[in-house]
N, C-alpha and C. Protein backbone atom coordinates (compact mmCIF):
# COMPACT_ATOMS: atom_id res chain seq x y z
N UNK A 1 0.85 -1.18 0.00
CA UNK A 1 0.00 0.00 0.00
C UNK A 1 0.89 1.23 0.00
N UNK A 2 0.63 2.29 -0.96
CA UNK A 2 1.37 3.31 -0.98
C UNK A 2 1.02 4.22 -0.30
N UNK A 3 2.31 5.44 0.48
CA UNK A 3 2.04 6.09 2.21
C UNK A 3 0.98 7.03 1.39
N UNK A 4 0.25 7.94 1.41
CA UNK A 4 -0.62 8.28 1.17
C UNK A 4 -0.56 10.14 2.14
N UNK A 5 -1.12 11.15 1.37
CA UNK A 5 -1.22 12.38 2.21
C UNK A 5 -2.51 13.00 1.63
N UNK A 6 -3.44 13.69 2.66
CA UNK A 6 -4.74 14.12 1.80
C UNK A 6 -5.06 14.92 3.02
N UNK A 7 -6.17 15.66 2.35
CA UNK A 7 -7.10 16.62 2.72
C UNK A 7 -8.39 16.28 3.12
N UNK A 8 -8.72 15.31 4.06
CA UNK A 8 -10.13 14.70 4.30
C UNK A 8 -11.24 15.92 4.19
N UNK A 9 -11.24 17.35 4.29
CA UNK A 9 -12.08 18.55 3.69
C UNK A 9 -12.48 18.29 2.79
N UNK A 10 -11.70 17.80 1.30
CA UNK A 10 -11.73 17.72 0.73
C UNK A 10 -11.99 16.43 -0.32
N UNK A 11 -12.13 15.60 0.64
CA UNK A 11 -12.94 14.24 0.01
C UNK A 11 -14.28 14.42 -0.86
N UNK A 12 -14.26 14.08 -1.89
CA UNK A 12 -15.78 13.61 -2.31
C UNK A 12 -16.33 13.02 -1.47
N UNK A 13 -17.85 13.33 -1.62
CA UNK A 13 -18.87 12.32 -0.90
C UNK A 13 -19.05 11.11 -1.67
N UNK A 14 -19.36 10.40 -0.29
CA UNK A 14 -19.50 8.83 -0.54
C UNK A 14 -20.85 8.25 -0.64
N UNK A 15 -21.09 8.11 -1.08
CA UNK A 15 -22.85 7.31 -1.13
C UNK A 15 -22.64 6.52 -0.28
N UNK A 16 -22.20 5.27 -0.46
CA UNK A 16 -22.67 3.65 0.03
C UNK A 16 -21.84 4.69 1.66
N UNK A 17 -22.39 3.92 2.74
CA UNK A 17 -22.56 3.61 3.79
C UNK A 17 -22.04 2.19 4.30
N UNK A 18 -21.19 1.56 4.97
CA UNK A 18 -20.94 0.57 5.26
C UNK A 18 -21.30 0.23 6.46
N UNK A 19 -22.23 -0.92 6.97
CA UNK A 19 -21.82 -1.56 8.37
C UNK A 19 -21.09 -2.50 8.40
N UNK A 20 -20.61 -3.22 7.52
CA UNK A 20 -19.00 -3.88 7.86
C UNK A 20 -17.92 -3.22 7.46
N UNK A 21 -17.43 -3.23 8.22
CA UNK A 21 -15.67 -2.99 7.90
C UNK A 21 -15.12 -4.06 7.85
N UNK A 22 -13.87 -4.75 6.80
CA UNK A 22 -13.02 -5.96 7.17
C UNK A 22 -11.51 -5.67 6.45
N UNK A 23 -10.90 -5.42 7.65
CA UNK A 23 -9.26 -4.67 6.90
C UNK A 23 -8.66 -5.45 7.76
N UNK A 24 -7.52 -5.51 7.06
CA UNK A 24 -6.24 -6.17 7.09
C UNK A 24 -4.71 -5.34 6.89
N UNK A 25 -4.76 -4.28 7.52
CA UNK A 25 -3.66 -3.51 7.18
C UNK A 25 -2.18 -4.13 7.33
N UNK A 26 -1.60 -3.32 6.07
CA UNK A 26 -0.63 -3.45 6.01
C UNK A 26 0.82 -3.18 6.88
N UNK A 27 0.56 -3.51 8.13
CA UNK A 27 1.45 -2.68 9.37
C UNK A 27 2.83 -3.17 9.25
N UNK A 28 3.65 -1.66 9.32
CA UNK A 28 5.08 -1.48 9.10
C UNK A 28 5.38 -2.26 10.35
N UNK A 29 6.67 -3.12 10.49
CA UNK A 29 7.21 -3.81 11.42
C UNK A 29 8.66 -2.91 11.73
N UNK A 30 8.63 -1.52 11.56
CA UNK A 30 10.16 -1.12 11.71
C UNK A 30 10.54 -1.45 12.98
N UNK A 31 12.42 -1.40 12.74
CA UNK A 31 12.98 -2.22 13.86
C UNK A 31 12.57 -3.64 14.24
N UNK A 32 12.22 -3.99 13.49
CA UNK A 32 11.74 -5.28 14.60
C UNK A 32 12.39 -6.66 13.35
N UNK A 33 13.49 -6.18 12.70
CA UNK A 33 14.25 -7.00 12.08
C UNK A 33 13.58 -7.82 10.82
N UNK A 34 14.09 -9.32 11.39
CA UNK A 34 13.36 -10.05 10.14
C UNK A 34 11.79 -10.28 9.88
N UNK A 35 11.03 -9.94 10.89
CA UNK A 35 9.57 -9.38 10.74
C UNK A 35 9.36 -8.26 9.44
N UNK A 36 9.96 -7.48 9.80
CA UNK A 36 9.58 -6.17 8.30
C UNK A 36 10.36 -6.52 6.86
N UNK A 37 11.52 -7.73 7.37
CA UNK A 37 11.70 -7.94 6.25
C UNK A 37 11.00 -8.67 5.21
N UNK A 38 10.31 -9.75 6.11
CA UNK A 38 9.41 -10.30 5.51
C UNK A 38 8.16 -9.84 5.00
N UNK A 39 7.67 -8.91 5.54
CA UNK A 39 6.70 -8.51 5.31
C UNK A 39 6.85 -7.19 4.35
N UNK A 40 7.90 -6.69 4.24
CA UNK A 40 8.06 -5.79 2.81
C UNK A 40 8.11 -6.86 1.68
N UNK A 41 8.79 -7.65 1.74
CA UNK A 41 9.55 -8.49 0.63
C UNK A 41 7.76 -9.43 0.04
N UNK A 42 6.79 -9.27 0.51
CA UNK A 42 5.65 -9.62 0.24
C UNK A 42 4.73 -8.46 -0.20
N UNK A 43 4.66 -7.40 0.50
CA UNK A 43 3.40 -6.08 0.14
C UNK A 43 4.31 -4.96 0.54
N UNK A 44 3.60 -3.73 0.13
CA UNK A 44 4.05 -2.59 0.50
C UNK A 44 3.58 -1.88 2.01
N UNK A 45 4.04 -2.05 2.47
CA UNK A 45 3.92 -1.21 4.19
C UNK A 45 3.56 0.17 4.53
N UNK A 46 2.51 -0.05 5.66
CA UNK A 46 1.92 1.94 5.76
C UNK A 46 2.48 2.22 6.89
N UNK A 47 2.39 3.49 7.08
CA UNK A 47 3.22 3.59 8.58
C UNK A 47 1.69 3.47 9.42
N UNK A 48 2.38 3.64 10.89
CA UNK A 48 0.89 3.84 11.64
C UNK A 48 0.08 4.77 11.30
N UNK A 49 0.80 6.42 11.34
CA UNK A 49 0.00 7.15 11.22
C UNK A 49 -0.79 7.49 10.14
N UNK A 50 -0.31 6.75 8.71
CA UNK A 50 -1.33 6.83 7.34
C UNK A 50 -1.92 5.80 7.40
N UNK A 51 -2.32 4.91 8.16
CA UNK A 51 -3.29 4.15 8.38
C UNK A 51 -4.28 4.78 9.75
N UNK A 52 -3.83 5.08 10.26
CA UNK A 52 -4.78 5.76 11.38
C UNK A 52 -5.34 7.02 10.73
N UNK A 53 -4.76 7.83 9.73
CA UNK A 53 -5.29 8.87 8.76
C UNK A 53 -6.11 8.74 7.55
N UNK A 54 -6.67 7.55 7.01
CA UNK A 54 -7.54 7.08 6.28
C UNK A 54 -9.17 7.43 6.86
N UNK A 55 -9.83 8.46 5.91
CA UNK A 55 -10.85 8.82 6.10
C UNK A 55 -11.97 7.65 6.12
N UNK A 56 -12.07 6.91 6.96
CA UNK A 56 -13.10 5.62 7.31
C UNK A 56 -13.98 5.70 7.63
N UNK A 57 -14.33 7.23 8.08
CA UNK A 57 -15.53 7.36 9.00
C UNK A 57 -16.43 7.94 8.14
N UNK A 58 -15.56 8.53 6.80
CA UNK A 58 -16.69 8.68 5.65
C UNK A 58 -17.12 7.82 5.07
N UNK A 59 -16.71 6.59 5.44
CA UNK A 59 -17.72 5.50 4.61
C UNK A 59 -18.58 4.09 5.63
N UNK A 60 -18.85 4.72 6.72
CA UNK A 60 -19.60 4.05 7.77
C UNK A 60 -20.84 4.76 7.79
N UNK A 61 -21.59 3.82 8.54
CA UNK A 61 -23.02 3.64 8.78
C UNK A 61 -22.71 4.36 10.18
N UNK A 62 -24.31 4.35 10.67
CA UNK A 62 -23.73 5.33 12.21
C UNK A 62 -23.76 4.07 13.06
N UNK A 63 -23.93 2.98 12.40
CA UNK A 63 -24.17 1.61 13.24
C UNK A 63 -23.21 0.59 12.24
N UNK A 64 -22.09 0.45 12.78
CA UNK A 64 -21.31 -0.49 12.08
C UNK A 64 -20.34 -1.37 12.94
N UNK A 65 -19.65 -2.37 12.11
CA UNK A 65 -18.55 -3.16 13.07
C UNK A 65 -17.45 -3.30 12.47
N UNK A 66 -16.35 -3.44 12.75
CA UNK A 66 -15.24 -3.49 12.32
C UNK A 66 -14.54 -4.50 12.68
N UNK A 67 -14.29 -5.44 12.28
CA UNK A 67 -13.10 -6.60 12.38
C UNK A 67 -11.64 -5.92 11.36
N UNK A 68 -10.55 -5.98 12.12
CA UNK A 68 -9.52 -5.97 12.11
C UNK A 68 -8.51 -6.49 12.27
N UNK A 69 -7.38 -7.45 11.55
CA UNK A 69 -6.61 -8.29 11.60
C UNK A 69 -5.49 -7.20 12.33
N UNK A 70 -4.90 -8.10 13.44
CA UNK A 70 -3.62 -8.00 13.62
C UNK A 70 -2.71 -9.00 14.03
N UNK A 71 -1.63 -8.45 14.12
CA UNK A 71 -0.40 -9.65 14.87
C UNK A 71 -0.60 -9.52 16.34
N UNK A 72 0.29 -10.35 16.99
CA UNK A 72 0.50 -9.85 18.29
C UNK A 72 1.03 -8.87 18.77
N UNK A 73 2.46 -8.45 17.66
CA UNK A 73 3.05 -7.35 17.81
C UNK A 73 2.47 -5.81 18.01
N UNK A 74 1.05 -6.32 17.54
CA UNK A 74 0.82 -4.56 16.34
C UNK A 74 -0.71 -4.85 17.32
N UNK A 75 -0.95 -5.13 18.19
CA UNK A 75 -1.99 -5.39 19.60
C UNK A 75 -2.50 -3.84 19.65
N UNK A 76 -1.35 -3.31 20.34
CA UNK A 76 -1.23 -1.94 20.45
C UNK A 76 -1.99 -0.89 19.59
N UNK A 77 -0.82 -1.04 18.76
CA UNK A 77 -1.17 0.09 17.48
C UNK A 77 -2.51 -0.34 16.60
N UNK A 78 -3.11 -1.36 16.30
CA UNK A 78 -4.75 -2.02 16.33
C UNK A 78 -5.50 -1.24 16.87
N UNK A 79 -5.52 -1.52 18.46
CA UNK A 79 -6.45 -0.70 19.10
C UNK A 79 -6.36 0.59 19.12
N UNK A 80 -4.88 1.60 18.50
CA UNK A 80 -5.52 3.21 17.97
C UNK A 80 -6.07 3.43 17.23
N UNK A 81 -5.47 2.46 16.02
CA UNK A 81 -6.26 2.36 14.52
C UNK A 81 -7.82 2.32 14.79
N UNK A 82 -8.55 1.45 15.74
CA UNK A 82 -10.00 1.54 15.99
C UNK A 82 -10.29 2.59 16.88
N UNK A 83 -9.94 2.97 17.47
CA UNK A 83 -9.47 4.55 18.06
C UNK A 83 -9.83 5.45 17.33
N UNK A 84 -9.03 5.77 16.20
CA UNK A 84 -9.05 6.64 15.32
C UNK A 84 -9.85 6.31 14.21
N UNK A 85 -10.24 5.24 13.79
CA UNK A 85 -11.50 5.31 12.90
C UNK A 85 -12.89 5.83 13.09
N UNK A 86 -13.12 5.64 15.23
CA UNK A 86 -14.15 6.31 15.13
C UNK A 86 -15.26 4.95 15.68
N UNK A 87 -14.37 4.24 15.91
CA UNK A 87 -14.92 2.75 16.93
C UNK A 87 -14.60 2.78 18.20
N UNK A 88 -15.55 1.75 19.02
CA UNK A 88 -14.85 1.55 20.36
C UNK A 88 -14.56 0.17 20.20
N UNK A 89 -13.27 -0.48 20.92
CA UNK A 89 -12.75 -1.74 20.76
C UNK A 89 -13.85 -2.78 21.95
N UNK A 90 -14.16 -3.65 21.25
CA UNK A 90 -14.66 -4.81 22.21
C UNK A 90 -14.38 -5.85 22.22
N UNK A 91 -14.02 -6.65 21.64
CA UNK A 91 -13.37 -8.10 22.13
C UNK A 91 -12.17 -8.42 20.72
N UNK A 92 -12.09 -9.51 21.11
CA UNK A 92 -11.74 -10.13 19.90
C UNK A 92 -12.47 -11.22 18.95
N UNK A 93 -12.91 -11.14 17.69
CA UNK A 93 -13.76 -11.59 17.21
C UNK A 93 -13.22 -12.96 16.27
N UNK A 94 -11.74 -13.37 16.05
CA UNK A 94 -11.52 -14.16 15.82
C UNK A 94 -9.97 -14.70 16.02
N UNK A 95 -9.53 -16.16 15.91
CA UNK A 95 -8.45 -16.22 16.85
C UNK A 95 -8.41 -17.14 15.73
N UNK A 96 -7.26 -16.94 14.17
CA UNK A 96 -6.36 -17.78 13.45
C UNK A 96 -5.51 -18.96 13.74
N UNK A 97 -5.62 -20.31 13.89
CA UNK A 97 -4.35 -20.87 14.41
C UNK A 97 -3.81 -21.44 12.80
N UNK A 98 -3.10 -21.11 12.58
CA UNK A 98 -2.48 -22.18 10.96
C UNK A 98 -1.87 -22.76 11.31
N UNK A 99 -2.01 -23.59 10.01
CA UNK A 99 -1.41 -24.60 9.86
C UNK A 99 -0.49 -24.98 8.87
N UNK A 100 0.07 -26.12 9.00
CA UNK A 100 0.88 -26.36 7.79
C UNK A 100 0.27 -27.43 6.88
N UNK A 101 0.05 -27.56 6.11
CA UNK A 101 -0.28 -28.76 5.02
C UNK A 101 -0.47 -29.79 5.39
N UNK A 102 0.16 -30.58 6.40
CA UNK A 102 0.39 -31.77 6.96
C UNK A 102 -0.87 -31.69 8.19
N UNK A 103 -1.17 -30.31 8.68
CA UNK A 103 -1.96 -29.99 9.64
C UNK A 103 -1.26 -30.65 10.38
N UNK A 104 -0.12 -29.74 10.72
CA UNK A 104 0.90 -29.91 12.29
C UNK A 104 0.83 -28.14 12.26
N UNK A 105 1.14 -27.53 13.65
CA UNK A 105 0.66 -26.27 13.85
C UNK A 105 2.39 -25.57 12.67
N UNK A 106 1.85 -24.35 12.42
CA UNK A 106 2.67 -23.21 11.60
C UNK A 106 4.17 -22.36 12.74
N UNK A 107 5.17 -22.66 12.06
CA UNK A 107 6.19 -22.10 12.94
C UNK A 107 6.57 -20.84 12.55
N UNK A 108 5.89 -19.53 12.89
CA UNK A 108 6.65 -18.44 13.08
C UNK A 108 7.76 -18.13 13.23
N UNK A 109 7.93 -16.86 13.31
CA UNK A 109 9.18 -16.15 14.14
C UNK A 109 8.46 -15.14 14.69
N UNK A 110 9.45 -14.39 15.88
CA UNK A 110 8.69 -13.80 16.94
C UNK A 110 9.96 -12.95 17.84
N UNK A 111 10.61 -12.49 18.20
CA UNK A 111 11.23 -11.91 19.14
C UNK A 111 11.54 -12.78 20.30
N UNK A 112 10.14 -13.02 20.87
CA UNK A 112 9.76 -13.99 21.86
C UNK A 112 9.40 -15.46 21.79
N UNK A 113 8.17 -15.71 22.04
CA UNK A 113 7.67 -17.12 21.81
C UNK A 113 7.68 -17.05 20.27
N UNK A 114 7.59 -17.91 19.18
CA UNK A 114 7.33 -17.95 18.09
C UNK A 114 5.86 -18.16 17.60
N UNK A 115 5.87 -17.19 16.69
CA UNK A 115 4.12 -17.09 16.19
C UNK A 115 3.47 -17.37 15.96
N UNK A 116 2.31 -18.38 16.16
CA UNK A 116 1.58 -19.11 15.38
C UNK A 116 0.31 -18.26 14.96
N UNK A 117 -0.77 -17.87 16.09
CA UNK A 117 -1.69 -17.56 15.34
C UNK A 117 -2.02 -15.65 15.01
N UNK A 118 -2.99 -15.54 14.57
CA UNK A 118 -3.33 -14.11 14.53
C UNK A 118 -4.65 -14.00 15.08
N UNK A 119 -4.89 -12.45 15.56
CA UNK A 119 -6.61 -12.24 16.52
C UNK A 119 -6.91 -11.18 15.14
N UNK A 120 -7.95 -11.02 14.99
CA UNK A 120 -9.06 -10.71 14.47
C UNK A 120 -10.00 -9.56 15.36
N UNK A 121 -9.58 -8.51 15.45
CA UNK A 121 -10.52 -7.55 16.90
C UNK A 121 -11.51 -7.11 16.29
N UNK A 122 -12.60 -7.02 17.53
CA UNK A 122 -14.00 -5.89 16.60
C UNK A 122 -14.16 -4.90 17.58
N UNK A 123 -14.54 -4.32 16.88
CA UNK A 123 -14.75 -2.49 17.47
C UNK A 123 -15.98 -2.19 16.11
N UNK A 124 -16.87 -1.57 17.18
CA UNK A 124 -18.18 -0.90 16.80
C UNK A 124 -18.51 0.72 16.80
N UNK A 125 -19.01 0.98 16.21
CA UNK A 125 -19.60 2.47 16.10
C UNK A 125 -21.35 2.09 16.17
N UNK A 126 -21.65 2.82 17.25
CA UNK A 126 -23.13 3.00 17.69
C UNK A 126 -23.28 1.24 17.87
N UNK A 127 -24.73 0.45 17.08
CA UNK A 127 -25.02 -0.28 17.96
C UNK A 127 -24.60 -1.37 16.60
N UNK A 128 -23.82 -2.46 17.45
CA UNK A 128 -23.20 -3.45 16.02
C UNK A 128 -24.29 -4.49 15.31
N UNK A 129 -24.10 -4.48 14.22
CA UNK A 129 -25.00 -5.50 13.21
C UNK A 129 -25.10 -6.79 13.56
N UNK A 130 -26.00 -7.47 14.34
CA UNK A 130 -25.77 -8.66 14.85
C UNK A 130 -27.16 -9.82 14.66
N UNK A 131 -27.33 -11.25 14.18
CA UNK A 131 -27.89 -11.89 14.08
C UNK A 131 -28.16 -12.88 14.51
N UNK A 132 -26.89 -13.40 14.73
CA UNK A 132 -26.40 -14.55 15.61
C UNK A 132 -25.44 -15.11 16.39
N UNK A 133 -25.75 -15.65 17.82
CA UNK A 133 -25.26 -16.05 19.02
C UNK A 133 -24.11 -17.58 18.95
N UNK A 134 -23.99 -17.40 17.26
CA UNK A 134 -23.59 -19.00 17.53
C UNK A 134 -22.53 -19.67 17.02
N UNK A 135 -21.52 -17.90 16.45
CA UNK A 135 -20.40 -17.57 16.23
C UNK A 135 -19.17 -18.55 16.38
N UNK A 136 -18.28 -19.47 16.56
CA UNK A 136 -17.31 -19.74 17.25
C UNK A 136 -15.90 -18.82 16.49
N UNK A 137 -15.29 -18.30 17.44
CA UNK A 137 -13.96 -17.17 17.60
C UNK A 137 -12.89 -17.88 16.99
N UNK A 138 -12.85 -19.88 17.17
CA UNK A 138 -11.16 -20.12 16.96
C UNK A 138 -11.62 -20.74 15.35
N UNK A 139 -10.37 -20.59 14.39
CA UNK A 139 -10.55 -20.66 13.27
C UNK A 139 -9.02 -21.30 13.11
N UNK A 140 -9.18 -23.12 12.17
CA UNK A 140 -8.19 -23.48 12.56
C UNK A 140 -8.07 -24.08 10.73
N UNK A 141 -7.13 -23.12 10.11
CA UNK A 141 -6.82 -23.37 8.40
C UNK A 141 -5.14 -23.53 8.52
N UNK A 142 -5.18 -24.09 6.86
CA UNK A 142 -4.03 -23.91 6.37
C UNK A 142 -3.37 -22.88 5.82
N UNK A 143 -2.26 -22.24 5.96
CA UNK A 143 -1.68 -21.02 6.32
C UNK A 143 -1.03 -21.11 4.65
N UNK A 144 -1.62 -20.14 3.82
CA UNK A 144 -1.31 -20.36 2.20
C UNK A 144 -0.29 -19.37 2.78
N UNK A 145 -0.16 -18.49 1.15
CA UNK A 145 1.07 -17.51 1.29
C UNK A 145 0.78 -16.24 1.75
N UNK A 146 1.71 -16.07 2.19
CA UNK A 146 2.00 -14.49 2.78
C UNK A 146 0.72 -14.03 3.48
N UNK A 147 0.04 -13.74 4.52
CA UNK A 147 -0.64 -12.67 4.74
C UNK A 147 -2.04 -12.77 4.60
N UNK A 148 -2.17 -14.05 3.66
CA UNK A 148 -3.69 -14.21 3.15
C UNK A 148 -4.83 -14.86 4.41
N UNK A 149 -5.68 -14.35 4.53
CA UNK A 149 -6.79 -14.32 5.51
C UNK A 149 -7.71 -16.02 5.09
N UNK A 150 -7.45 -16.44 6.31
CA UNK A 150 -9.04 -17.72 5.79
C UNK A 150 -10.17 -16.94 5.19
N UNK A 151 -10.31 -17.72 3.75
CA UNK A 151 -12.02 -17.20 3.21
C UNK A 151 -13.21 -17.45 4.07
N UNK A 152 -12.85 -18.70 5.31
CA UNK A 152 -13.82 -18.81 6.05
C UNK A 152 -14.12 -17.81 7.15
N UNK A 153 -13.54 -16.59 6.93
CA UNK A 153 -13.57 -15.14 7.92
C UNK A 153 -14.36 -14.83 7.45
N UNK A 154 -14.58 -14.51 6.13
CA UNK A 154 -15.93 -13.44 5.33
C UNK A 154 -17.22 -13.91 5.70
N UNK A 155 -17.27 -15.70 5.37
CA UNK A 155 -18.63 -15.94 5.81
C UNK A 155 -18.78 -15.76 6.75
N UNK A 156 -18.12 -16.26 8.06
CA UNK A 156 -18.62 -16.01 9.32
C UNK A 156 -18.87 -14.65 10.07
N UNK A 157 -17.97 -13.50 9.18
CA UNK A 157 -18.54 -12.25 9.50
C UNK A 157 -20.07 -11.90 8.98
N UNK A 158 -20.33 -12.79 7.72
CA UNK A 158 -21.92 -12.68 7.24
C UNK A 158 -22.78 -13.38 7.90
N UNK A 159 -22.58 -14.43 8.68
CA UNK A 159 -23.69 -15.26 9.08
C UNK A 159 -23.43 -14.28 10.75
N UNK A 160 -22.55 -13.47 11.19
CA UNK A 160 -22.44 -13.18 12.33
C UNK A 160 -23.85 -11.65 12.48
N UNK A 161 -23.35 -11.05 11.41
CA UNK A 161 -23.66 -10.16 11.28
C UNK A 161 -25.01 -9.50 9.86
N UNK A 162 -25.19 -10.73 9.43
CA UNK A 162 -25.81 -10.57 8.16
C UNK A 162 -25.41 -10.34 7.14
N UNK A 163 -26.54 -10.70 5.61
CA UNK A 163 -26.13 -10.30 4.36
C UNK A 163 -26.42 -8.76 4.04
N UNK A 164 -25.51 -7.83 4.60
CA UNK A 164 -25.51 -6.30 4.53
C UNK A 164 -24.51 -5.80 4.37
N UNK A 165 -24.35 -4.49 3.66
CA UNK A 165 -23.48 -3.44 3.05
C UNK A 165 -22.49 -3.76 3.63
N UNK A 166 -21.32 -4.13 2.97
CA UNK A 166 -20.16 -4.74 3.58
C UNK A 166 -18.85 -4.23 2.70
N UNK A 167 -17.26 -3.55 3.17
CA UNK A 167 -16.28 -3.73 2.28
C UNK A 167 -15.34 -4.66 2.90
N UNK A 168 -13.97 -5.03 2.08
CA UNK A 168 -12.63 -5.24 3.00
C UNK A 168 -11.75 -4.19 2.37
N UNK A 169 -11.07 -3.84 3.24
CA UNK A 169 -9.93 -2.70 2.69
C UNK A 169 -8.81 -3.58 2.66
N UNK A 170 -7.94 -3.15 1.92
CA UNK A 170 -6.52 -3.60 2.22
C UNK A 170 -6.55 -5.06 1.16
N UNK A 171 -7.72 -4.98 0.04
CA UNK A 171 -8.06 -6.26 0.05
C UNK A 171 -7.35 -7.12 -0.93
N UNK A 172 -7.15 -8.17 -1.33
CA UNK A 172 -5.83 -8.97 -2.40
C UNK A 172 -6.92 -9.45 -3.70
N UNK A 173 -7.71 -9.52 -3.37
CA UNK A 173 -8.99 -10.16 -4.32
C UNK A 173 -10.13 -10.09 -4.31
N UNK A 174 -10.98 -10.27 -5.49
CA UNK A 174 -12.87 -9.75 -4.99
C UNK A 174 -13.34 -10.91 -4.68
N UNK A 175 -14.22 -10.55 -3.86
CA UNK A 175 -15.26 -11.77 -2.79
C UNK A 175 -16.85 -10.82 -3.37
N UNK A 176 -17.33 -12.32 -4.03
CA UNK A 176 -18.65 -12.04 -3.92
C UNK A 176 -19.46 -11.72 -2.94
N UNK A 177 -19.97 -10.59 -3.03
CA UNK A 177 -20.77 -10.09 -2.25
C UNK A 177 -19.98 -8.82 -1.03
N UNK A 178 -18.87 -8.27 -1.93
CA UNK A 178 -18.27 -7.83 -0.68
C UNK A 178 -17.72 -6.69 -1.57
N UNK A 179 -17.61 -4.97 -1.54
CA UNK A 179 -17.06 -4.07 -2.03
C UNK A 179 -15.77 -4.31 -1.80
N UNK A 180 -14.45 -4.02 -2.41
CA UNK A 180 -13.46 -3.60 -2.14
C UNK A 180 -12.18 -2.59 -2.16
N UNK A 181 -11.35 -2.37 -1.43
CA UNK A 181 -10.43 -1.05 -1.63
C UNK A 181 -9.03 -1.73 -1.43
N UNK A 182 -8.59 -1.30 -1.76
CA UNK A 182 -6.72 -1.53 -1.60
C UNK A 182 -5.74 -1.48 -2.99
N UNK A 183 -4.56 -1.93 -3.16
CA UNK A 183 -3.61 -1.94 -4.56
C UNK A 183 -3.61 -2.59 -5.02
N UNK A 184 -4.44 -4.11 -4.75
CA UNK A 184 -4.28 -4.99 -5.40
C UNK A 184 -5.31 -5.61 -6.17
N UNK A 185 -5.97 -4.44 -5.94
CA UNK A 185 -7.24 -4.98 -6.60
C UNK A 185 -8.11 -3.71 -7.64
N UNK A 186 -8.96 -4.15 -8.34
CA UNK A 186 -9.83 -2.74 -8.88
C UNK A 186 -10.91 -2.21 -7.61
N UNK A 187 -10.76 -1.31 -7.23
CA UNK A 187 -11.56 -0.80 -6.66
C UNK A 187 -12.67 -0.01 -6.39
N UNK A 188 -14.20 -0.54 -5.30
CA UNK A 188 -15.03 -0.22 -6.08
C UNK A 188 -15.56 1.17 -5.53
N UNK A 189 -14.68 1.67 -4.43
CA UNK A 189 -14.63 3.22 -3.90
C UNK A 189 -13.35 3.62 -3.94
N UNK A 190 -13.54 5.26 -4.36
CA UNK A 190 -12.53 6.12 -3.90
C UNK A 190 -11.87 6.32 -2.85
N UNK A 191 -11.61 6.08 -2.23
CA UNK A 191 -11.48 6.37 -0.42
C UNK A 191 -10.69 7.58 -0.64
N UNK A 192 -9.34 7.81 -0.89
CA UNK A 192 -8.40 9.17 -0.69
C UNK A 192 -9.47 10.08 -1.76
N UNK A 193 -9.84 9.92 -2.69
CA UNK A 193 -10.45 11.37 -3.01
C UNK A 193 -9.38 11.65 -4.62
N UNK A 194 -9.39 12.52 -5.06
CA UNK A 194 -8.67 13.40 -6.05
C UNK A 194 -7.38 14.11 -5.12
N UNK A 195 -7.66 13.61 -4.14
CA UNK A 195 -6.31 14.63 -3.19
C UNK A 195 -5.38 13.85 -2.34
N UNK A 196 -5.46 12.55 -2.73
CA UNK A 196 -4.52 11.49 -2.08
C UNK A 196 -3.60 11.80 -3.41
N UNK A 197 -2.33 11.62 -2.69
CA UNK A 197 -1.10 11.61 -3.23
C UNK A 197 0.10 11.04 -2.44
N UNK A 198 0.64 9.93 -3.92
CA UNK A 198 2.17 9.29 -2.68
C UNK A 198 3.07 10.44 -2.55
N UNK A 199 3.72 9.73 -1.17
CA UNK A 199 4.58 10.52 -0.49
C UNK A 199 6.29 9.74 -0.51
């Protein structure tokens, strides 16, 4: 994802309205060694603060939810990002364990313990889109390449929350039934406007 500078004044208006949010940002790992190396050497990296500066709140409902992928590392900086979109953080809505092919667990790297899975947080604005009680949080796939999210996240954010106005940002590919924004894909909103420009 390229760093990005704009004039949220100056955004076009947005029609569609979203009550899902489903992003996966691209979080810079600086300093933190062979973590950012890996993770440049796969996508392009935002810093915190042009991800916490993405006008999001122009394309929400006044009643929406937000699931948000992070690492363990990036715990922290997650919960400003929902901070600053304009959510309040409430739990965690899903808990990744991968795997390897063989389905023996996935060996990270880590500073510390070594990595296996990723959380999934939700944070809401006003009152969240909800249908059903019957959710389960742990989600246990095979860990393809780089970065890529179980497809079994999308449905369960739909059966969680319903078949309603939904994007993913940050996104690698189109999912039926789902708007999307990011570089890697055609996109089916503007988000920066005529006044986003790389930096």
């Amino acid at each position: 994802m390229k760093n990005v500078v704009y004039n949220a004044d100056c955004l076009p208006a947005m029609r569609k309205k979203y009550q899902i949010i489903y992003a996966d940002p691209p979080w810079s790992y600086r300093n933190m060694g062979n973590i950012q190396a890996t993770a440049n050497s796969h996508y392009k990296t935002m810093s915190q603060e042009d991800i916490e500066k993405l006008p999001i709140q122009s394309i929400v409902n006044d009643n929406c939810i937000l699931f948000l992928w992070a690492t363990f590392p990036k715990i922290q900086e997650a919960l400003n990002v929902i901070k600053a979109w304009g959510f309040e953080y409430k739990t965690v809505g899903f808990v990744w364990v991968k795997k390897n092919k063989n389905w023996t667990n996935f060996f990270g790297v880590g500073w510390y313990t070594r990595s296996n899975a990723e959380v999934c947080l939700i944070g809401v604005k006003g009152k969240a889109p909800k249908i059903s009680n019957s959710i389960g949080s742990i989600v246990e796939t095979i860990r393809e390449y780089h970065s890529k999210k179980p497809y079994i996240i999308r449905k369960k954010i739909v059966e969680f929350s319903g078949d309603i106005l939904r994007i993913e940002l940050f996104a690698r590919q189109k999912t039926e039934g789902w708007d999307v924004w990011g570089n890697e894909v055609e996109s089916d909103i503007d988000l920066l406007g005529s006044t986003g420009k790389e930096i």
